[in-house]
Protein backbone atom coordinates (compact mmCIF):
# COMPACT_ATOMS: atom_id res chain seq x y z
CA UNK A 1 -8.82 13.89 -16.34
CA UNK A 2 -8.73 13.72 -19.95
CA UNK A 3 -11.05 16.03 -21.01
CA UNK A 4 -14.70 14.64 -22.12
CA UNK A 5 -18.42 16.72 -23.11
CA UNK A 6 -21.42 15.67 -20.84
CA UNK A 7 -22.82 14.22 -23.44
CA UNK A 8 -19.49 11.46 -23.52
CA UNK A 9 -19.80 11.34 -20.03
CA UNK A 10 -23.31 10.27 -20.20
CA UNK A 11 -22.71 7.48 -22.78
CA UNK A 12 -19.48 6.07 -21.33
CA UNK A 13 -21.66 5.71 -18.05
CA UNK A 14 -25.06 4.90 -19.32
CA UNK A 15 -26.56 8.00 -18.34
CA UNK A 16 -29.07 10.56 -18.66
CA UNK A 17 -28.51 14.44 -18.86
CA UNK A 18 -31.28 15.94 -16.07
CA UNK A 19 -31.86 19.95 -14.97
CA UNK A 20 -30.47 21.83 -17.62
CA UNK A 21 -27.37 19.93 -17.85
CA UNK A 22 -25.68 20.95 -21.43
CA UNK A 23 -24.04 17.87 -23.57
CA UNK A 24 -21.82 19.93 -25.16
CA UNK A 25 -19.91 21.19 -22.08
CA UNK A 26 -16.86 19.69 -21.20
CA UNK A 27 -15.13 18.46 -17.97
CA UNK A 28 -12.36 19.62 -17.98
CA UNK A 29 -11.60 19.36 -13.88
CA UNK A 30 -11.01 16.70 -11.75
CA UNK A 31 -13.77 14.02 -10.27
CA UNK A 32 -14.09 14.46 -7.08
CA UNK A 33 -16.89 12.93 -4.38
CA UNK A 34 -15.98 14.96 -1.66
CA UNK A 35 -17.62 18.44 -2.04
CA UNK A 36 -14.78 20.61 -0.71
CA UNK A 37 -12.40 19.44 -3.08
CA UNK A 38 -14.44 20.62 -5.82
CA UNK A 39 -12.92 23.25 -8.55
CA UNK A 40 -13.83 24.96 -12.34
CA UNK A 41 -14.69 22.35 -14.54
CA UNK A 42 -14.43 19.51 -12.33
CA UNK A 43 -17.74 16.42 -11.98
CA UNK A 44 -18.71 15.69 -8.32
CA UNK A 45 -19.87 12.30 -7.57
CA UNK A 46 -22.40 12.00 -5.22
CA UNK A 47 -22.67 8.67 -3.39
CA UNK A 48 -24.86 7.84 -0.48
CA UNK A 49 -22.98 6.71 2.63
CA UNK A 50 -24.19 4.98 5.54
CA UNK A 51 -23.88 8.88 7.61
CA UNK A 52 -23.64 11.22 4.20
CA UNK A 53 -25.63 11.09 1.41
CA UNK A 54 -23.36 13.26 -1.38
CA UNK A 55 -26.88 13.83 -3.25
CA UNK A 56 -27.07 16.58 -0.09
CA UNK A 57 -23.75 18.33 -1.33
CA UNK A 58 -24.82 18.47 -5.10
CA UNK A 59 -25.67 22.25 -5.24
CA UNK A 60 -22.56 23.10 -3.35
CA UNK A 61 -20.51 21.54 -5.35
CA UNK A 62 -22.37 23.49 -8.53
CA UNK A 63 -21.37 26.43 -6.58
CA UNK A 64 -17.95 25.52 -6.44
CA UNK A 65 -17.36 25.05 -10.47
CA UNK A 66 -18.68 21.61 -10.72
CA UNK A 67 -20.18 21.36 -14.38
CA UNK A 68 -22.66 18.37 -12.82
CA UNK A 69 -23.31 16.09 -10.69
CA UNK A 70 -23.46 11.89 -11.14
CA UNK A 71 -26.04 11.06 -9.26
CA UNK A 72 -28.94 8.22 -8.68
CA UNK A 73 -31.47 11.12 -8.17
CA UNK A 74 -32.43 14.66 -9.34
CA UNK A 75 -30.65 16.67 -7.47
CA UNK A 76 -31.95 20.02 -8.54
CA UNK A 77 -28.46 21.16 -10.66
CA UNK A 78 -27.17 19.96 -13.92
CA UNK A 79 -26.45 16.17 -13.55
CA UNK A 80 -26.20 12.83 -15.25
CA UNK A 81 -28.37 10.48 -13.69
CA UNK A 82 -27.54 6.39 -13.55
CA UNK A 83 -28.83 3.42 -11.64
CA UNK A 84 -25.91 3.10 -10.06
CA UNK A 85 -23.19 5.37 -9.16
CA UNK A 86 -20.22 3.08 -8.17
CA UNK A 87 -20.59 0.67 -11.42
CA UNK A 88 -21.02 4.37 -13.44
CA UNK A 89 -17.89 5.75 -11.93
CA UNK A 90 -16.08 2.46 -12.96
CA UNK A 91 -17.03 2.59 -16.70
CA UNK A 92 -15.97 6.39 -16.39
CA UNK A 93 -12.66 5.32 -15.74
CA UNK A 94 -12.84 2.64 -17.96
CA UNK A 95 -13.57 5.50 -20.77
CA UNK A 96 -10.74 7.45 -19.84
CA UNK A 97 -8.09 4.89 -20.06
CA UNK A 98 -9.49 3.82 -23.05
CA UNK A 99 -8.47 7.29 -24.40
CA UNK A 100 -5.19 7.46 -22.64
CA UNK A 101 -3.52 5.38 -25.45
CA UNK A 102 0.08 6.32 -24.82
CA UNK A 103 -0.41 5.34 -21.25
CA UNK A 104 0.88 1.81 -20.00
CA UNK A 105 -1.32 0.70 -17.49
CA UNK A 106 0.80 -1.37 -13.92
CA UNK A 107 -1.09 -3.23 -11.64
CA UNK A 108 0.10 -4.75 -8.43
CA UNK A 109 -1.34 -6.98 -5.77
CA UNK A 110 0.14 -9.09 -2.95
CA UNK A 111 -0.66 -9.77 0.73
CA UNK A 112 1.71 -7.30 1.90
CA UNK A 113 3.82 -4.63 0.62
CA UNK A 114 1.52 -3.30 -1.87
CA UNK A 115 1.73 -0.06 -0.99
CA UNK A 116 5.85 0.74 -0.15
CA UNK A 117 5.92 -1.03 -3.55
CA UNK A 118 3.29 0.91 -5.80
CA UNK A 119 5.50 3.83 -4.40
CA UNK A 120 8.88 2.76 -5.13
CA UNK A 121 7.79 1.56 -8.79
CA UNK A 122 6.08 5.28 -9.13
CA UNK A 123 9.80 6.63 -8.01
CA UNK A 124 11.20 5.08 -10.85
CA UNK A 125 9.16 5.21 -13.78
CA UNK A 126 8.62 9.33 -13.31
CA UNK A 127 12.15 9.29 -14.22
CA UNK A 128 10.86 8.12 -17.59
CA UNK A 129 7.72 10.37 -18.02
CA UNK A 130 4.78 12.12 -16.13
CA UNK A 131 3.22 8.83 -13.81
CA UNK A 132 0.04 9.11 -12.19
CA UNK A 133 -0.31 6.36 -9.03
CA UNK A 134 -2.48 5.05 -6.33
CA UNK A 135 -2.43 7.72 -2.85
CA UNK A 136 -1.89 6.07 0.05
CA UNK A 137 -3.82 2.56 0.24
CA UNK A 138 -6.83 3.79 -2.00
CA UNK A 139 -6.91 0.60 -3.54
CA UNK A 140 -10.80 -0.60 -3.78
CA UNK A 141 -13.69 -0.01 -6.02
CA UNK A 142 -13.20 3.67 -5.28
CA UNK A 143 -9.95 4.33 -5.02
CA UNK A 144 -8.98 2.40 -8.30
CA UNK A 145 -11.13 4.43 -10.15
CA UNK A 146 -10.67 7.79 -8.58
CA UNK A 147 -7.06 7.45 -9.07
CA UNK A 148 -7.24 6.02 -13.16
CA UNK A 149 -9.38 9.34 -13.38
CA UNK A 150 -6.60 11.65 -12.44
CA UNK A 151 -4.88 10.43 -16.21
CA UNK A 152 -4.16 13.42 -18.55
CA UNK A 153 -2.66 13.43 -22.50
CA UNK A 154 0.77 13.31 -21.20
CA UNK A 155 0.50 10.81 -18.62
CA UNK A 156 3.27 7.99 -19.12
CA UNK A 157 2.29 5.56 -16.87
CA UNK A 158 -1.15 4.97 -14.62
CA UNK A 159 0.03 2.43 -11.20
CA UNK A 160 -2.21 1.06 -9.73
CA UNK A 161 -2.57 -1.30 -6.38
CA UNK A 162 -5.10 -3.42 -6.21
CA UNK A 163 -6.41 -5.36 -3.16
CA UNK A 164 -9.35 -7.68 -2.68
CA UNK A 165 -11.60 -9.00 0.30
CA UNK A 166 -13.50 -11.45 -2.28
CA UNK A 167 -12.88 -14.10 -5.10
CA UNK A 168 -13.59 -11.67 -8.14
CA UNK A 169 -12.64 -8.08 -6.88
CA UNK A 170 -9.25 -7.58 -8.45
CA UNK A 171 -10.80 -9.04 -12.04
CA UNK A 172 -13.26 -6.60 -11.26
CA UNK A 173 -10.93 -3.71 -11.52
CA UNK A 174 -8.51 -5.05 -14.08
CA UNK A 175 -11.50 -4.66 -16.14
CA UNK A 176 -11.61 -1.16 -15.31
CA UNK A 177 -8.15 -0.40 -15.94
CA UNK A 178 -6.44 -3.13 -18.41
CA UNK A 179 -3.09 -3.82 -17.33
CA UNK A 180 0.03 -4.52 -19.94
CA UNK A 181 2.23 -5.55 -16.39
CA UNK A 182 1.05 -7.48 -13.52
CA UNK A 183 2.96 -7.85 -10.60
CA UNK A 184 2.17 -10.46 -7.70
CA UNK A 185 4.43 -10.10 -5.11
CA UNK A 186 3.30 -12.73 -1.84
CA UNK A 187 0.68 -14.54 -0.63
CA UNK A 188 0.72 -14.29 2.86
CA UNK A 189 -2.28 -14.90 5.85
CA UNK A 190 -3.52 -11.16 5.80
CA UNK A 191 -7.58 -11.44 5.07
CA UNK A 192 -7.28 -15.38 5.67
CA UNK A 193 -10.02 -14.52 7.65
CA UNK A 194 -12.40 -13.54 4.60
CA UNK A 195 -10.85 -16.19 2.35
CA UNK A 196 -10.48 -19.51 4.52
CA UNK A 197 -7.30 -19.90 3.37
CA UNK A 198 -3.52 -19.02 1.89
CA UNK A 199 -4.58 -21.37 -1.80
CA UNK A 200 -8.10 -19.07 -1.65
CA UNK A 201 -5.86 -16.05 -1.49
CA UNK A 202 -3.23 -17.06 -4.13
CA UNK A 203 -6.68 -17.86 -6.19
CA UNK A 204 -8.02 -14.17 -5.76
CA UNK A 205 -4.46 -12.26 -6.02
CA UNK A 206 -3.83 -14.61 -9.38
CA UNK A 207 -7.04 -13.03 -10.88
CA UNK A 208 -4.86 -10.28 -11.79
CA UNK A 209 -2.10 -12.52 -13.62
CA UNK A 210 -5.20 -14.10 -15.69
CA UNK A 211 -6.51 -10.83 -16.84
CA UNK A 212 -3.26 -9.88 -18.93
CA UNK A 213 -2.88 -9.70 -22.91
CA UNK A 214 -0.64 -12.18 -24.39
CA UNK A 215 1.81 -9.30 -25.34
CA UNK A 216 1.55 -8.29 -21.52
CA UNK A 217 4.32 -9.30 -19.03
CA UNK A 218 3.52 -11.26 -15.36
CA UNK A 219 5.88 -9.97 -12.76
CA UNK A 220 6.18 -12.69 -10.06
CA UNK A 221 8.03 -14.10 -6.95
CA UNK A 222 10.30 -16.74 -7.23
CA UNK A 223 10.37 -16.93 -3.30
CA UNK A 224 7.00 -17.47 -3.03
CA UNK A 225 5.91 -21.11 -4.24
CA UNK A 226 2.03 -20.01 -4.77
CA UNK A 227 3.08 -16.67 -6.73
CA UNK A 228 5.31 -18.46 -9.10
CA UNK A 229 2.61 -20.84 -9.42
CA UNK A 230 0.48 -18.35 -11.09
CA UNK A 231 3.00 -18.33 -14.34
CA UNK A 232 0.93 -21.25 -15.24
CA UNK A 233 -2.35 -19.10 -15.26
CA UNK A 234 -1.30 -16.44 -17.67
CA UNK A 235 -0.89 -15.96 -21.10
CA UNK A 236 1.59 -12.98 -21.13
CA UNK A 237 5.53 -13.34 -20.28
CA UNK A 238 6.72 -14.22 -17.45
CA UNK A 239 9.86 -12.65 -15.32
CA UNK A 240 10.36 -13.76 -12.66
CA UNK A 241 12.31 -11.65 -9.39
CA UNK A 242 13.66 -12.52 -6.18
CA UNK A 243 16.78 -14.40 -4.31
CA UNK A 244 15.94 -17.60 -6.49
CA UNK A 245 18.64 -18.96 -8.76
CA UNK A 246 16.32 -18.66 -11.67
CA UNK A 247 15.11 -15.09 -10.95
CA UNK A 248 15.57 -12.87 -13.93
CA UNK A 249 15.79 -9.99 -11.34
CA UNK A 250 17.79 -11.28 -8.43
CA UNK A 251 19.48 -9.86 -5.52
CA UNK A 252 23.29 -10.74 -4.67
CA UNK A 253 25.32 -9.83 -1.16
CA UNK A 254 22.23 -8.90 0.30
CA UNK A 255 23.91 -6.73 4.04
CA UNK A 256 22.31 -4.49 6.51
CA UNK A 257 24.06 -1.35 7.87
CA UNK A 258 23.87 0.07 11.84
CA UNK A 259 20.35 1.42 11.22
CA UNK A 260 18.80 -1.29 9.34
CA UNK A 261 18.75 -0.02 5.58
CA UNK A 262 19.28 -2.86 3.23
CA UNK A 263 22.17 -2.88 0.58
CA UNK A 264 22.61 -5.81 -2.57
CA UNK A 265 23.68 -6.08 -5.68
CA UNK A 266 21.25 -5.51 -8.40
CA UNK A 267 21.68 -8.57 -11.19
CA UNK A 268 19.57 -8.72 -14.05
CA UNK A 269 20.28 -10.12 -17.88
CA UNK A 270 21.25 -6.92 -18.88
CA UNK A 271 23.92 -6.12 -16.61
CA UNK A 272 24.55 -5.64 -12.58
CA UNK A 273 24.67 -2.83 -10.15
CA UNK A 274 25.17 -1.73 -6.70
CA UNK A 275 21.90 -0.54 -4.58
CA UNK A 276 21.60 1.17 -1.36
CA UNK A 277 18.13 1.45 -0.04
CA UNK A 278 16.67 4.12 2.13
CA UNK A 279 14.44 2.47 3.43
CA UNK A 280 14.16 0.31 6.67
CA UNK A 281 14.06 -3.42 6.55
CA UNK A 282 15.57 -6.30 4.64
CA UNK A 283 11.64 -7.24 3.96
CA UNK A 284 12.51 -4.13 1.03
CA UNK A 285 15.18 -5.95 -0.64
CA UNK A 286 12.12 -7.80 -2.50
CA UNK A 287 10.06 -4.60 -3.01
CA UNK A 288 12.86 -2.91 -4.71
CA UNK A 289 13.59 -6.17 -6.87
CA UNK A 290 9.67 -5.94 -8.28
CA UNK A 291 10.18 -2.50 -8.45
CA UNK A 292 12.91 -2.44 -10.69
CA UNK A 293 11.80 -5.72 -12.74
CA UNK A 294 8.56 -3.49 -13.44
CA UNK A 295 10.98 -0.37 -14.73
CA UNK A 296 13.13 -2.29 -16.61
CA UNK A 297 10.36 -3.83 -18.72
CA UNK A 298 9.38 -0.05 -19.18
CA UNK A 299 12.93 0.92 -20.23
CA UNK A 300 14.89 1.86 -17.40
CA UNK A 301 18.59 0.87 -17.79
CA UNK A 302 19.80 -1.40 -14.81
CA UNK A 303 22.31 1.49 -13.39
CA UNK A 304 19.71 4.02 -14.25
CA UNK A 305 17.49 2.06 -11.93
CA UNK A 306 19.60 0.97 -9.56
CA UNK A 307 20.58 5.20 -8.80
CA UNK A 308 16.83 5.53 -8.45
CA UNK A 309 15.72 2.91 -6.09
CA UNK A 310 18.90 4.60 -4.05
CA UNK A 311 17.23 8.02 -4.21
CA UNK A 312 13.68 6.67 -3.39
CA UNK A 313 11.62 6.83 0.17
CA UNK A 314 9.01 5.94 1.13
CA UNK A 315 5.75 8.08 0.52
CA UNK A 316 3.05 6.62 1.95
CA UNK A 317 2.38 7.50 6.16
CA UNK A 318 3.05 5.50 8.82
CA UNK A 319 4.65 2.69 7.11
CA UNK A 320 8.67 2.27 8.51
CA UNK A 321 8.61 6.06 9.19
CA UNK A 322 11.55 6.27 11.51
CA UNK A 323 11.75 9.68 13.29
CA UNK A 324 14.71 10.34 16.03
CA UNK A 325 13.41 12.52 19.08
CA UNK A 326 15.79 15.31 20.52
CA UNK A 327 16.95 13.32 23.18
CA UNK A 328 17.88 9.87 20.66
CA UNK A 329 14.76 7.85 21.19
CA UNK A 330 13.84 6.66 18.23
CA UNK A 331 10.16 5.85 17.11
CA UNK A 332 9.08 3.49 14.07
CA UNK A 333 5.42 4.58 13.11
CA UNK A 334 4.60 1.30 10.64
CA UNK A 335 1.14 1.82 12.30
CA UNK A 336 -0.85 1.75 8.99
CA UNK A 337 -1.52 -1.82 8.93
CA UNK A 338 -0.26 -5.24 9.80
CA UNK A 339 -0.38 -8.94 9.35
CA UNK A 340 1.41 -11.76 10.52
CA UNK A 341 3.92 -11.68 7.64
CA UNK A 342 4.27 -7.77 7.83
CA UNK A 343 4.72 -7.67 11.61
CA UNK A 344 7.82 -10.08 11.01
CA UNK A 345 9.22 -8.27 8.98
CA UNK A 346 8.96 -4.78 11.03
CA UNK A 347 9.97 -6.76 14.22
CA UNK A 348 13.60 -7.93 12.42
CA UNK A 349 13.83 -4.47 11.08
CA UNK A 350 13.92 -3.27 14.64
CA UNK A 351 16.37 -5.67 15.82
CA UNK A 352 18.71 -4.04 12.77
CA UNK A 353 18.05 -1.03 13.84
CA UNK A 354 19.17 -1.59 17.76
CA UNK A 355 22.48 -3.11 16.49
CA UNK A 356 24.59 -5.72 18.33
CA UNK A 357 27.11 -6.19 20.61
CA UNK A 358 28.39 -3.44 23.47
CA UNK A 359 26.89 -1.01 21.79
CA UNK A 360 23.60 -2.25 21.77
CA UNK A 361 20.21 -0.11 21.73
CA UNK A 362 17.10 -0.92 23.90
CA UNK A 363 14.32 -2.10 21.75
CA UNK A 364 11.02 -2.12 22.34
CA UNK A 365 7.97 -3.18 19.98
CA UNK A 366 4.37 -1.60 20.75
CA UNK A 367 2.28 -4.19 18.95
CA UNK A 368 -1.84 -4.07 18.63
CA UNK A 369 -4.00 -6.71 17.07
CA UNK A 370 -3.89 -8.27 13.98
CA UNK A 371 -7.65 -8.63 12.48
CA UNK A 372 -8.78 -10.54 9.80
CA UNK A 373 -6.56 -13.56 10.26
CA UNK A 374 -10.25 -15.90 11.22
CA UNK A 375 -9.65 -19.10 12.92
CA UNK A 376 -5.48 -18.43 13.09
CA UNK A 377 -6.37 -15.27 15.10
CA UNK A 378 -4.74 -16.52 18.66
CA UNK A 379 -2.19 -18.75 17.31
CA UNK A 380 -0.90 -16.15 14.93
CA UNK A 381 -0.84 -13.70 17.73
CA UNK A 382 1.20 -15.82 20.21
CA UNK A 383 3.69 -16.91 17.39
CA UNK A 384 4.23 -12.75 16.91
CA UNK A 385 4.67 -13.09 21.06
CA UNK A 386 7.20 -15.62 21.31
CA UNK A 387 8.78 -14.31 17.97
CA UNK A 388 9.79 -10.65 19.92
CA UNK A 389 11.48 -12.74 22.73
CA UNK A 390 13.59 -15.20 19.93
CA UNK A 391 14.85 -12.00 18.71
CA UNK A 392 15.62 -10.92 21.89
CA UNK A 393 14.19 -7.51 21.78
CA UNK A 394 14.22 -5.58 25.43
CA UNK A 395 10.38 -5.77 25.24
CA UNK A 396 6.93 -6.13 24.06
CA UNK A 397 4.24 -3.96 25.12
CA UNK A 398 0.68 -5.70 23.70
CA UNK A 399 -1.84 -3.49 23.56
CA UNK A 400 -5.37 -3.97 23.51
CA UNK A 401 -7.67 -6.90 24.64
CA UNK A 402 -7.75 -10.61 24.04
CA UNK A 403 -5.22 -11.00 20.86
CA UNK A 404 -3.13 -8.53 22.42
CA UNK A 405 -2.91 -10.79 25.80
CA UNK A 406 -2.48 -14.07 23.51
CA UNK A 407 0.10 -12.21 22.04
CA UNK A 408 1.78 -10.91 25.59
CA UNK A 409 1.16 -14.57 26.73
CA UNK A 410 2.96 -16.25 23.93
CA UNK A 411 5.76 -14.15 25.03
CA UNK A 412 5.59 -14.41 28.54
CA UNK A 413 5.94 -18.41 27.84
CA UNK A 414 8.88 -18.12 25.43
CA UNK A 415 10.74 -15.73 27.67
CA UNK A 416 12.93 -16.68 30.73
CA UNK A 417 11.79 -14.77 33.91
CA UNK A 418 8.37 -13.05 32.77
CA UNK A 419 10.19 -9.51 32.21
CA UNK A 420 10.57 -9.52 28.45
CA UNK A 421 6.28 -8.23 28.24
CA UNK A 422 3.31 -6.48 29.54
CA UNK A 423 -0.44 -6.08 28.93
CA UNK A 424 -1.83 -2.31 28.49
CA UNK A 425 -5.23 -1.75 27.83
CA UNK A 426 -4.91 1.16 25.49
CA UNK A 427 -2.88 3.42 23.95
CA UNK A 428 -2.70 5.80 26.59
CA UNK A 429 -1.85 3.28 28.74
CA UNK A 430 0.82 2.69 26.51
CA UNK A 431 2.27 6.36 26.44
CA UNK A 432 1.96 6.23 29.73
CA UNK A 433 4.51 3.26 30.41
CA UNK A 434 6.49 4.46 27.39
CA UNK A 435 7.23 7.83 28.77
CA UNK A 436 8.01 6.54 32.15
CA UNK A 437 10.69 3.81 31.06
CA UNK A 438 11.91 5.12 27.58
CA UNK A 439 15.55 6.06 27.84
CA UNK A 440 17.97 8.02 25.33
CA UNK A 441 19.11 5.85 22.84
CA UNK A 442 16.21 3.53 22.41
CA UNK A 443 13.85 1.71 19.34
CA UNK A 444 10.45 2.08 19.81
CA UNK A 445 8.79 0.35 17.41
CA UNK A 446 4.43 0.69 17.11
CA UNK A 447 2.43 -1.78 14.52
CA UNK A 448 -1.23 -3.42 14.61
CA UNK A 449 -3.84 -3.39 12.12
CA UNK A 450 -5.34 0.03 10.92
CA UNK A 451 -8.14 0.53 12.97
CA UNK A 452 -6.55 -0.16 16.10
CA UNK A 453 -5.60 3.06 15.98
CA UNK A 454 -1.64 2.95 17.15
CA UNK A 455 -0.75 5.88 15.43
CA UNK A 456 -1.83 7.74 18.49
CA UNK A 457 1.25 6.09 20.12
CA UNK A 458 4.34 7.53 18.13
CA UNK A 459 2.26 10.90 17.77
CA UNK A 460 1.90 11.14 21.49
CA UNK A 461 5.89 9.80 21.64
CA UNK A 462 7.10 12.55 19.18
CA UNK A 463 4.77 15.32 20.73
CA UNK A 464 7.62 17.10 22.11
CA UNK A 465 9.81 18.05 18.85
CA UNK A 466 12.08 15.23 16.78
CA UNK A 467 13.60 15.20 13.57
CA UNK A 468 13.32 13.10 10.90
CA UNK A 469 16.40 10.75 10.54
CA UNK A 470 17.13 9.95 6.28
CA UNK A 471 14.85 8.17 4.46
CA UNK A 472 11.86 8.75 6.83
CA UNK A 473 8.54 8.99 4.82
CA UNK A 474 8.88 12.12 2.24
């Protein structure tokens, strides 16, 4: 964090300095609101959970270096007590961006992708100076500002993914962290659920579009009719990427190889270039496009960038991470998540990476529920059924309870003699059939929403040794 006394601290937050805390001392650690990751000169932020109150941790993390504690209460140790430690840890953040004024400031949202994204843009822009990014999926009122915190003097760049559950929550944290480039990549169903529909999402994602300066630059789909609808609801420039005829950044002789990693040309006003991804999936081929428009408008030349989306993988777990066993099973963890558009998108990737013709792999996709998706629940699910028998992979195994048998059902329909599925109740149940039937050679694919849990799955499948095959998760 860029170094700031108490006393800053206190007024960026509208705080007060309590139990011997001195104004004049500086932070000069990181903020941290988990006690064991305390060190020297760092600020521990005590919020109180539904089954931990941090206020309990506040002397251990004294003990640990902490210089004080933001807190809603005395806690006994030097702190700087607020009404409100969430909205206080936001204007922190706020405060320290302010300062970071050599810093450009990337924001990203979309209904899927966000993440392999955020880490492909990161990838490219540290090849133009120190870049400080979102971890993992740490993308809410937390997250955003833990991660802005982490900004130092040298930092180039701050990335940032946002996501939102409400009407208001991404123009929420763009206040937290102005950004100078937005980038909307889809609007998709994931969260329809919460938002009643796909125009209530495009309305929430295009928050972040409306929140940029008039010297800023909108990065936006041209494949997706409600993204490129936002260019209307921005003042800043607009670029545009995609397969569109009118995309600034486009993609040209889009191929697959054997194992499913996307190749294209990379053709932008400034010149074109060759790309081979690492990465899994032709869904990528529009990742890497708003990838690169975002590094170009940062000053990346277009074979400079083309070299690095080629070197990139992907660092975020369980998303595409493709692992070959000893024996030539291979397993694709992209258990982190999933959505109707998202399991699409893994489900072709698999049939890529089984190949055609003689030489054919088995596939098999271990699919879980998809929450959030409201009303659409059981017709989304049994569309994602019939989908793995149009593709003709070897077999679905649904997992789980109702959505899972809508989802075996849908198959069981599309499919010719009731062989291409089958219902388990767990995910040892799954394991259990897995291990029994898998045979050298095959594609195991696992995806469902997050707290299904699936992970357990490929973990149990690669318990007995594997190596990583390229451009697995770094």
């Amino acid at each position: 964090m860029i170094a700031l006394t108490l006393a800053e601290v206190a007024a960026a937050v509208g705080g007060t300095l309590v139990d011997g805390a001195d104004p004049a001392v500086l932070v000069t650690g990181t903020v941290e609101y988990d006690s064991r990751l305390v060190r020297p000169g760092g600020l521990f932020v005590a919020f109180a959970g539904e089954r931990v109150d941090g206020h309990d941790f506040a002397v251990r993390a004294v003990d640990a270096g902490a210089v004080a504690v933001l807190a809603a209460r005395p806690v006994g140790v030097p702190a700087v007590l607020v009404p409100d430690v969430l909205d206080a840890l936001g204007k922190l953040a706020r405060t320290v961006v302010g300062r970071a004024t050599g810093t450009s400031v990337v924001a990203l949202t979309g209904s899927a992708g966000k993440t392999s994204t955020k880490d492909l843009i990161a990838q490219l822009l540290r090849h133009r100076g120190e870049t400080v990014f979102t971890p993992g999926s740490l993308n809410n009122e937390i997250g955003h500002p833990m991660t802005a915190l982490k900004v130092e003097p040298g930092t180039r760049h701050l990335v940032l993914e946002m996501g939102a559950r409400h009407k208001g929550d991404i123009q929420y944290l763009t206040t937290i962290t102005p950004p100078v480039i937005g980038l909307v990549l889809n609007v998709g169903t994931a969260h329809v659920g919460e938002f009643g529909s796909k125009e209530a999402i495009a309305e929430a994602k295009g928050e972040l579009v409306e929140s940029l300066p008039a010297e800023g630059v909108a990065i936006l789909n041209a494949d997706d009719p409600l993204v490129r609808a936002m260019s209307a609801r921005t003042r800043a420039r607009v670029v545009l990427f995609g397969e569109a005829r009118d995309a600034a950044v486009r993609a040209q002789d889009v191929r697959l190889d054997s194992t499913g990693r996307p190749s294209f040309t990379l053709t932008t006003p400034a010149g074109s270039a060759p790309v081979q991804l690492r990465l899994y999936g032709e869904h990528h081929v529009s990742n890497a496009l708003a990838a690169a428009a975002v590094a170009m408008e940062l000053g990346l030349s277009v074979d400079d960038t083309a070299a690095a989306l080629g070197e990139a993988g992907a660092l975020s777990r369980w998303r595409m991470e493709v692992v070959d066993r000893a024996d030539g099973v291979t397993v694709v963890n992209d258990a982190y998540n999933a959505n109707p558009d998202s399991m699409r998108a893994a489900l072709r990737a698999l049939v890529s990476m089984g190949g055609r013709g003689p030489g054919r792999r088995r596939t098999w996709a271990v699919l879980g529920e998809m929450r959030e998706l409201g009303e659409e629940s059981f017709a989304e699910h049994d569309a994602i059924g019939r989908l793995v028998v149009r593709l003709d992979i070897t077999k679905l195994v649904a997992v789980g309870g109702r959505e899972a048998a809508c989802m075996e059902l849908g198959a069981r329909n599309e499919g010719s003699w009731g062989e291409e599925s089958v219902l388990v109740s767990d995910a040892d149940a799954a394991v259990e059939l897995l291990r029994s039937q898998l045979r050298p050679g095959d594609v195991v694919l696992v995806k469902a929403s997050r707290s299904v849990g699936l992970e357990k799955v490929a973990e149990a499948l690669l318990s007995d040794g594997t190596r990583p095959t390229d451009g697995a998760a770094l």
